[in-house]
Protein backbone atom coordinates (compact mmCIF):
# COMPACT_ATOMS: atom_id res chain seq x y z
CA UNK A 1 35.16 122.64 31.76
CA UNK A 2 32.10 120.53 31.71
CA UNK A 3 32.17 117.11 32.99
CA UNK A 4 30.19 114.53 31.41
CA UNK A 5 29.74 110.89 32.78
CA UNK A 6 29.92 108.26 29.60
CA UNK A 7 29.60 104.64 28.59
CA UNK A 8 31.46 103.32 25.34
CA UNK A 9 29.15 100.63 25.42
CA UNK A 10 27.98 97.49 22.33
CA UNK A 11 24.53 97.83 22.11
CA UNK A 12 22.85 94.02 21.64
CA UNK A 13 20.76 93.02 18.91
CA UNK A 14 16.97 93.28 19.01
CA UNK A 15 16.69 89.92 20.52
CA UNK A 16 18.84 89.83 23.03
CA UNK A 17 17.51 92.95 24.04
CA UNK A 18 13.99 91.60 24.07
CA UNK A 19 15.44 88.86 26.36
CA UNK A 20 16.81 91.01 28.59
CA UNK A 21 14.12 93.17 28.71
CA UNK A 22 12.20 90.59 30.63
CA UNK A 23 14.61 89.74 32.71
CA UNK A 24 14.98 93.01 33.87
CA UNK A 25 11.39 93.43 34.33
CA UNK A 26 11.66 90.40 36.92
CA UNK A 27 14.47 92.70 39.07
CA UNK A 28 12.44 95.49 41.40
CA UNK A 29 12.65 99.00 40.28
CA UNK A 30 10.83 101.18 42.85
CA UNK A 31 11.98 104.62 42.29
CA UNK A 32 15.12 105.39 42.38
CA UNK A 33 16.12 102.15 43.35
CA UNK A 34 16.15 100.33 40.05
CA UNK A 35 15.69 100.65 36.42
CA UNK A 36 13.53 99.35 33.84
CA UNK A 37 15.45 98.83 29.60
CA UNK A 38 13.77 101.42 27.48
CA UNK A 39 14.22 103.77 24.45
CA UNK A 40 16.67 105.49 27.21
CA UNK A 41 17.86 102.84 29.31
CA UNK A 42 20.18 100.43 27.07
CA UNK A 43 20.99 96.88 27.64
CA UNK A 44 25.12 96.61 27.05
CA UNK A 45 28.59 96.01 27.27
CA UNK A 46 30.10 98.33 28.69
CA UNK A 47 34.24 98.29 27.19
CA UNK A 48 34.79 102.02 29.10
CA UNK A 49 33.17 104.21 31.06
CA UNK A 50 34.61 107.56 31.79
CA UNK A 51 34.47 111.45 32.37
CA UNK A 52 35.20 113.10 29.91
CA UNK A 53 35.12 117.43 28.95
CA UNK A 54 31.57 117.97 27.25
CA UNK A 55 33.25 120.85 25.15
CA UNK A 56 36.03 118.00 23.89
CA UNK A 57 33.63 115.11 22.80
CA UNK A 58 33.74 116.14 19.25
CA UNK A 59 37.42 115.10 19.55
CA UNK A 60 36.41 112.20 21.55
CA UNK A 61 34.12 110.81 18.45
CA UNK A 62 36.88 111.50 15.87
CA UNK A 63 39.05 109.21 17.90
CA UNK A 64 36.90 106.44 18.69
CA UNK A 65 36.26 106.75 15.12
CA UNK A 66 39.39 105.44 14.16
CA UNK A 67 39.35 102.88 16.90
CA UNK A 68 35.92 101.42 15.60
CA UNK A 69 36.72 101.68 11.45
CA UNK A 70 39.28 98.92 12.67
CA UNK A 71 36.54 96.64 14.06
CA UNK A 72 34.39 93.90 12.53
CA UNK A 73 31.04 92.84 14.26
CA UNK A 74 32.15 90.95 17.76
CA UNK A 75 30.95 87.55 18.55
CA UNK A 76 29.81 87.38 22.23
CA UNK A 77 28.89 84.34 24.11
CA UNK A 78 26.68 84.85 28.18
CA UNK A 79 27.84 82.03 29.97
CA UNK A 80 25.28 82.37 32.47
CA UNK A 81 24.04 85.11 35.64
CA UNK A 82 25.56 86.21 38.95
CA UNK A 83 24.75 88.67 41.10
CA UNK A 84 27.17 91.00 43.07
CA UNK A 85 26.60 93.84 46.07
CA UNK A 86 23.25 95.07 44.60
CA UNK A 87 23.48 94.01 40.85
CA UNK A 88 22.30 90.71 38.81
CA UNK A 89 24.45 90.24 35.10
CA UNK A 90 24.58 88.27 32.54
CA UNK A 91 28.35 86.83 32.26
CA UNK A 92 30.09 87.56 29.34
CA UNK A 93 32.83 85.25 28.00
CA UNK A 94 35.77 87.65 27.81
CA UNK A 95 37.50 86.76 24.18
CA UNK A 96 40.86 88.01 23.00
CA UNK A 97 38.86 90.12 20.16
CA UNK A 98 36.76 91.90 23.22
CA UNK A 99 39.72 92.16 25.61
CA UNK A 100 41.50 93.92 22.24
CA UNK A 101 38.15 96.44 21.43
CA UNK A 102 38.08 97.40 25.42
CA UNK A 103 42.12 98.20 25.53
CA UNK A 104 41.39 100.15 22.20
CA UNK A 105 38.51 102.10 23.83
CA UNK A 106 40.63 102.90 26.74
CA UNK A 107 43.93 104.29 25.14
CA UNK A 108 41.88 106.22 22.87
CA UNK A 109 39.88 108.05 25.64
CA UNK A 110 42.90 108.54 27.98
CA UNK A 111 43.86 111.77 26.40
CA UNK A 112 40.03 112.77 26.87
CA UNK A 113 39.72 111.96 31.00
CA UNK A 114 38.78 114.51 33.45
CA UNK A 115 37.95 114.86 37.04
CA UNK A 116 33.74 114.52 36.97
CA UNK A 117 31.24 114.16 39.72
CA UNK A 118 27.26 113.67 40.47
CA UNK A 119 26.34 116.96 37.53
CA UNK A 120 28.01 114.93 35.10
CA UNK A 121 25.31 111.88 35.12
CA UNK A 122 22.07 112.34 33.27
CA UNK A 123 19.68 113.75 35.52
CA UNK A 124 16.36 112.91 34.27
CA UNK A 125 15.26 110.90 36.86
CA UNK A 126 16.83 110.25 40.15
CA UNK A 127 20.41 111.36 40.57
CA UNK A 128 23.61 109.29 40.84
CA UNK A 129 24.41 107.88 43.76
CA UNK A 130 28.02 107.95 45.37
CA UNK A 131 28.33 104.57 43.91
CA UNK A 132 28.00 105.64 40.33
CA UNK A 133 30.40 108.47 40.63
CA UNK A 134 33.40 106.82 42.24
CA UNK A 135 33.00 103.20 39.92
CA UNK A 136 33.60 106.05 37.03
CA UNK A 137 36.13 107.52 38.81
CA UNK A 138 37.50 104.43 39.61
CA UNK A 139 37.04 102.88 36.13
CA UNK A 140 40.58 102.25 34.76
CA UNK A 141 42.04 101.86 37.87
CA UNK A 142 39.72 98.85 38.91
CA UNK A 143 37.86 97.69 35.66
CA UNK A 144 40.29 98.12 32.60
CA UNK A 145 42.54 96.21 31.12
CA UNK A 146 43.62 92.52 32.91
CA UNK A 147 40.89 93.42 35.29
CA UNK A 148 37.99 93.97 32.41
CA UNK A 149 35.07 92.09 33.58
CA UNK A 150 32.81 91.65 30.58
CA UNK A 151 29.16 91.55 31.56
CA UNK A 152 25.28 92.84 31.00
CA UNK A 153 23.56 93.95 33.96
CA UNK A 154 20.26 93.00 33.84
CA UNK A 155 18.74 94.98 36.85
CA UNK A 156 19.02 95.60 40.94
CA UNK A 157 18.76 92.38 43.09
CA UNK A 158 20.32 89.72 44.12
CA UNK A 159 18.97 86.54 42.92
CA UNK A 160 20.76 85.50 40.45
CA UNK A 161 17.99 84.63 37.37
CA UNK A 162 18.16 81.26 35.52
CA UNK A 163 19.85 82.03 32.43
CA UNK A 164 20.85 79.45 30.07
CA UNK A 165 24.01 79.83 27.81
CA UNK A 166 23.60 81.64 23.91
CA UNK A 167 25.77 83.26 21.93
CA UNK A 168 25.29 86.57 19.70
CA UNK A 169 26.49 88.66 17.32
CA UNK A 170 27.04 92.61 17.72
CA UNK A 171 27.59 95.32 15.44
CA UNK A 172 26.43 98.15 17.11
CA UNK A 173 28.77 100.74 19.50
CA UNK A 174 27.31 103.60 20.84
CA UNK A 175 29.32 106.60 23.04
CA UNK A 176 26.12 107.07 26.22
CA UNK A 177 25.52 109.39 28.93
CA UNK A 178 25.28 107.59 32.25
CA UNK A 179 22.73 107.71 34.43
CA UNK A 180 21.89 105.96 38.15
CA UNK A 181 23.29 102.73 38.50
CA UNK A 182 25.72 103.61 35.60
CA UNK A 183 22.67 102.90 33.01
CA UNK A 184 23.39 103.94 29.33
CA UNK A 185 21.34 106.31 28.77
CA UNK A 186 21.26 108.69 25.95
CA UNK A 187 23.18 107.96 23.37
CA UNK A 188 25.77 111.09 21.93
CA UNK A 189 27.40 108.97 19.20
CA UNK A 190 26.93 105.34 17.08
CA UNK A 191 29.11 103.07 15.06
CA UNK A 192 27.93 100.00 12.84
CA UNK A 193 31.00 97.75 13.25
């Protein structure tokens, strides 16, 4: 069995991701102790992450497939920023249609779960930390369901930035590999919703 750490993550449109993008570029990111968006670093919303068995995610994309055939483009509205332990995000109104994708996300890939650890992050650049490893681990247990927490992190710090309210339409899912920080990095599969 091979491990591999993943993000079921919406992928924002081009100009929220050009917002973001400068936001992020306001966070530090010395190495290996931030991140900057690029072509492999994706701004998101993340509705699971989890290890799952590299050799199964062929049967992983055939079943969130079905769960994303089901699913028109979302309507998402940021509410504003906070900061936490060592993040800054973007709020993300949680809406009965996200709350519904994120449960669908979840019962699909519970058949999929295994036990993962630092190999199963992308490796790239600077490896996971301890963090990253045990949040995945820890994912449905203290992220899913009534304790989803819809958001976009926007970088490391912890100043929250000035961000006003907008709202924004998303049609694009993607299946990543996670990186540091639980980035999405490389994307293994895509859905237009």
């Amino acid at each position: 069995m091979s491990p591999v750490a993943v993000d079921v993550a919406i992928l924002l449109p081009s100009a929220t991701r050009r917002r973001l993008q400068r936001l992020n570029a306001e966070c530090p990111a010395t190495p290996g102790r931030g991140f900057r968006f690029d072509d492999t670093h994706h701004p998101h919303v993340t509705l699971g992450q989890h290890f799952v068995d590299l050799d199964g995610l062929e049967a992983v994309r055939a079943d969130l497939t079905h769960v994303f055939a089901r699913q028109s483009p979302i309507d998402l509205q940021v509410t504003g920023a906070r900061s936490g332990r060592t993040s800054l995000a973007a709020v993300v109104s949680p809406t009965p249609d996200l709350q519904r994708l994120h449960e669908w996300v979840l019962r699909a890939l519970e058949p999929h779960e295994v036990t993962g650890s630092h190999g199963a992050f992308q490796v790239d650049d600077h490896p996971a930390r301890v963090a990253d490893v045990r949040w995945v681990t820890r994912f449905r247990q203290d992220s899913a369901f009534d304790r989803f927490d819809p958001h976009i992190t926007i970088g490391i710090g912890s100043a929250p930035a000035a961000l006003a309210p907008w709202r924004l339409t998303a049609n694009d899912v993607a299946l990543c590999r996670l990186g540091r920080f639980c980035t999405c990095r490389d994307r293994l599969a895509d859905w237009t919703l």
